[in-house]
Protein backbone atom coordinates (compact mmCIF):
# COMPACT_ATOMS: atom_id res chain seq x y z
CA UNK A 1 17.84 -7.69 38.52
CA UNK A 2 15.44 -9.54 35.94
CA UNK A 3 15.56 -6.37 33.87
CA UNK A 4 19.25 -6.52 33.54
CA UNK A 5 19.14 -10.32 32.58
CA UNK A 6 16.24 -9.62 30.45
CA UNK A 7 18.51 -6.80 28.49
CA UNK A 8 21.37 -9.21 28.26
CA UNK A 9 19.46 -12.25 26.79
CA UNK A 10 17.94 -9.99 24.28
CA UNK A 11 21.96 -8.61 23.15
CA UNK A 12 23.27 -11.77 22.99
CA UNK A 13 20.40 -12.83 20.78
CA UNK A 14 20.79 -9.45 18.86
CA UNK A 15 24.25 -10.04 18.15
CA UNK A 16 24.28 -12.46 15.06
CA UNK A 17 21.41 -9.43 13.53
CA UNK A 18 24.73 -7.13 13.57
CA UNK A 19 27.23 -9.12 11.68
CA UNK A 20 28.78 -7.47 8.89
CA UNK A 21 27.71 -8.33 5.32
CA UNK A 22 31.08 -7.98 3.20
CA UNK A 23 33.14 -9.58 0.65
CA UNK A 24 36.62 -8.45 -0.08
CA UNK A 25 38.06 -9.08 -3.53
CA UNK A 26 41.48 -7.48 -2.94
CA UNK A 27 41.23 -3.61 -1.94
CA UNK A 28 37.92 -4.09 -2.86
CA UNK A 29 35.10 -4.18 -0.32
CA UNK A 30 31.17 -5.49 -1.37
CA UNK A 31 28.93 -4.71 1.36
CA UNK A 32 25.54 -5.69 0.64
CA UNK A 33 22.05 -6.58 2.55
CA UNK A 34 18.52 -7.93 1.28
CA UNK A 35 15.48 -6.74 3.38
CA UNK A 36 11.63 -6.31 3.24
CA UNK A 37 10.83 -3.15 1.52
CA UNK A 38 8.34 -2.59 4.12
CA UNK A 39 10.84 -2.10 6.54
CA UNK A 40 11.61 1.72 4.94
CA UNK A 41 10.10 4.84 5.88
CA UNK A 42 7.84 6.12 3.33
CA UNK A 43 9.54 9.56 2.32
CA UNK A 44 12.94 7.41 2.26
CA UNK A 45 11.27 5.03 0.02
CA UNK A 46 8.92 7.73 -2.62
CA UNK A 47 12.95 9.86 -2.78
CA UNK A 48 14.39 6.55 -4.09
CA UNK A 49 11.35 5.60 -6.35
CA UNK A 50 11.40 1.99 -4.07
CA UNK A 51 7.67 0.41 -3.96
CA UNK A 52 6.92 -0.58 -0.44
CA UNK A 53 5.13 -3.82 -0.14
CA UNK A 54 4.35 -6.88 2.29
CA UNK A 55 6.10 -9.11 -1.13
CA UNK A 56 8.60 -6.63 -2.53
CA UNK A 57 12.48 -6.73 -1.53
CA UNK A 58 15.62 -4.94 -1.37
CA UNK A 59 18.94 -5.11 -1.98
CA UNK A 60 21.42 -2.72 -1.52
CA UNK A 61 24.93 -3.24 -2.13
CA UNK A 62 27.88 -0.56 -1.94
CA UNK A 63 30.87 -0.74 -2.87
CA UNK A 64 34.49 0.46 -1.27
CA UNK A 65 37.68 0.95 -3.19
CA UNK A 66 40.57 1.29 -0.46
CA UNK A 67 37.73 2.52 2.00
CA UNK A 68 36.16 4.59 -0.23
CA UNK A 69 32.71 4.46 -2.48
CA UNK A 70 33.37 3.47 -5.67
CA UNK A 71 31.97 3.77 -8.93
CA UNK A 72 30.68 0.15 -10.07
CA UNK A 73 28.19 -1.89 -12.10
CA UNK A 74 25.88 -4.06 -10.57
CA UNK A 75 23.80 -6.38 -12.28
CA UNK A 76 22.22 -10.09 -10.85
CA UNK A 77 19.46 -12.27 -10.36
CA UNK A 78 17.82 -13.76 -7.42
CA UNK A 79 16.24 -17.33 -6.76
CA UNK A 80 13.91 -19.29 -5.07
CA UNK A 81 14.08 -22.51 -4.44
CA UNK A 82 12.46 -24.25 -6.88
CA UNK A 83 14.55 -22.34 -9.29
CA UNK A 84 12.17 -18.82 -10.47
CA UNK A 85 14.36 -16.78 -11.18
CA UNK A 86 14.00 -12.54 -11.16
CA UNK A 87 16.54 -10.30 -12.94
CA UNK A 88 17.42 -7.10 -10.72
CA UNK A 89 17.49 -4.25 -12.22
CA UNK A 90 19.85 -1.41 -10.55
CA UNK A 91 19.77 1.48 -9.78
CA UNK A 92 22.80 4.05 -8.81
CA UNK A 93 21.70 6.22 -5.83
CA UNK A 94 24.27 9.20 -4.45
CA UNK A 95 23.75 10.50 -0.89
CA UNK A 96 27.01 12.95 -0.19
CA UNK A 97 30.24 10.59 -0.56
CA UNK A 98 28.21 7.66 -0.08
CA UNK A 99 26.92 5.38 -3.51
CA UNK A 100 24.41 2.49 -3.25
CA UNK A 101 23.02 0.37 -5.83
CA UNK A 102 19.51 -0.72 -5.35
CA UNK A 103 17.13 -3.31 -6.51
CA UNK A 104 13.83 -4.57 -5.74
CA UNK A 105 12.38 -7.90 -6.18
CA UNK A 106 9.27 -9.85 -5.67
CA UNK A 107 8.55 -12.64 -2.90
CA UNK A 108 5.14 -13.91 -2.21
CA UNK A 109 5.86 -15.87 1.28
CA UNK A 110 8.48 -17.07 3.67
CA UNK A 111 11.63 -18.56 1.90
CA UNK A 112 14.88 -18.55 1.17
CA UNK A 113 16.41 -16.94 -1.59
CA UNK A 114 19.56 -17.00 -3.56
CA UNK A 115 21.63 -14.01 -5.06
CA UNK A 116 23.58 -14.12 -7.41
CA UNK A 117 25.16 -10.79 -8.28
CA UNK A 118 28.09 -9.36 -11.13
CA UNK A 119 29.76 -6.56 -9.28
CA UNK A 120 32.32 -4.70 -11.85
CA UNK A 121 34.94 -1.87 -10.42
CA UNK A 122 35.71 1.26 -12.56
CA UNK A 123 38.42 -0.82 -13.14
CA UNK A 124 36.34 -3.24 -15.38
CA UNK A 125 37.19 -6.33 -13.53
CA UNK A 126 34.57 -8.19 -12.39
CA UNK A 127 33.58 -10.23 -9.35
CA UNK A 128 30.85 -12.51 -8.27
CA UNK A 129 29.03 -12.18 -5.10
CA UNK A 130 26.65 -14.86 -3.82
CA UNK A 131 24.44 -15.45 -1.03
CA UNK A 132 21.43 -16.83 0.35
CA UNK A 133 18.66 -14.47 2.94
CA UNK A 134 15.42 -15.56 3.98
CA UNK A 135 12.53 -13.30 3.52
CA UNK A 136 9.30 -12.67 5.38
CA UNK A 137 6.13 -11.12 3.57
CA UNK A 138 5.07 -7.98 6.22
CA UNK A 139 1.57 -9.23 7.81
């Protein structure tokens, strides 16, 4: 019986962790995350020429036209609190149907950081995505 209380507490706890990370601008869907670059296996990380490091980020962001990946241009900058700032530089990466855009950037301890991203549709209209993720440096 602890066991099954145990599991529980730990999925309700989990749950927040699984939120989705989207913002809609029309038909089109943003889905993006920010994570430790530590956090990738090393042939996933040498196949997309990603650095993995205890201070060294990344976000991904993909983008869906009508539920479908779509060709875009990302472009941004993230920062920390006390206002450095770090351009991201992206980079397209094509697995099957799927696109990504990835970029890495630098964090030397705990904090919070701030995105600010320029996501433009094939269309050539463009839209800006913001938000905040707090990062921990891998010990």
């Amino acid at each position: 019986m602890q066991r099954i209380a145990l599991l529980f507490i730990a999925l309700c706890l989990s749950l927040p962790a699984l939120a989705e990370r989207k913002q809609s601008f029309g038909d089109l869907d943003v889905h993006y995350i920010a994570f430790n670059s530590g956090f990738l296996q090393p042939d996933i990380a040498a196949a997309n020429n990603l650095v993995r490091s205890k201070t060294q980020g990344v976000v991904n962001i993909s983008v869906l036209k009508a539920g479908k990946a779509s060709n875009a241009s990302v472009s941004g900058v993230v920062k920390d609190l006390v206002g450095r700032s770090h351009t991201l530089t992206f980079k397209r990466v094509n697995e099957g149907e799927a696109i990504y855009y990835l970029a890495q950037f630098p964090f030397t301890q705990q904090e919070l950081l701030r995105f600010s991203l320029t996501v433009s549709a094939a269309d050539g209209v463009a839209h800006t995505l913001e938000f905040n993720q707090e990062v921990f440096p891998d010990e």
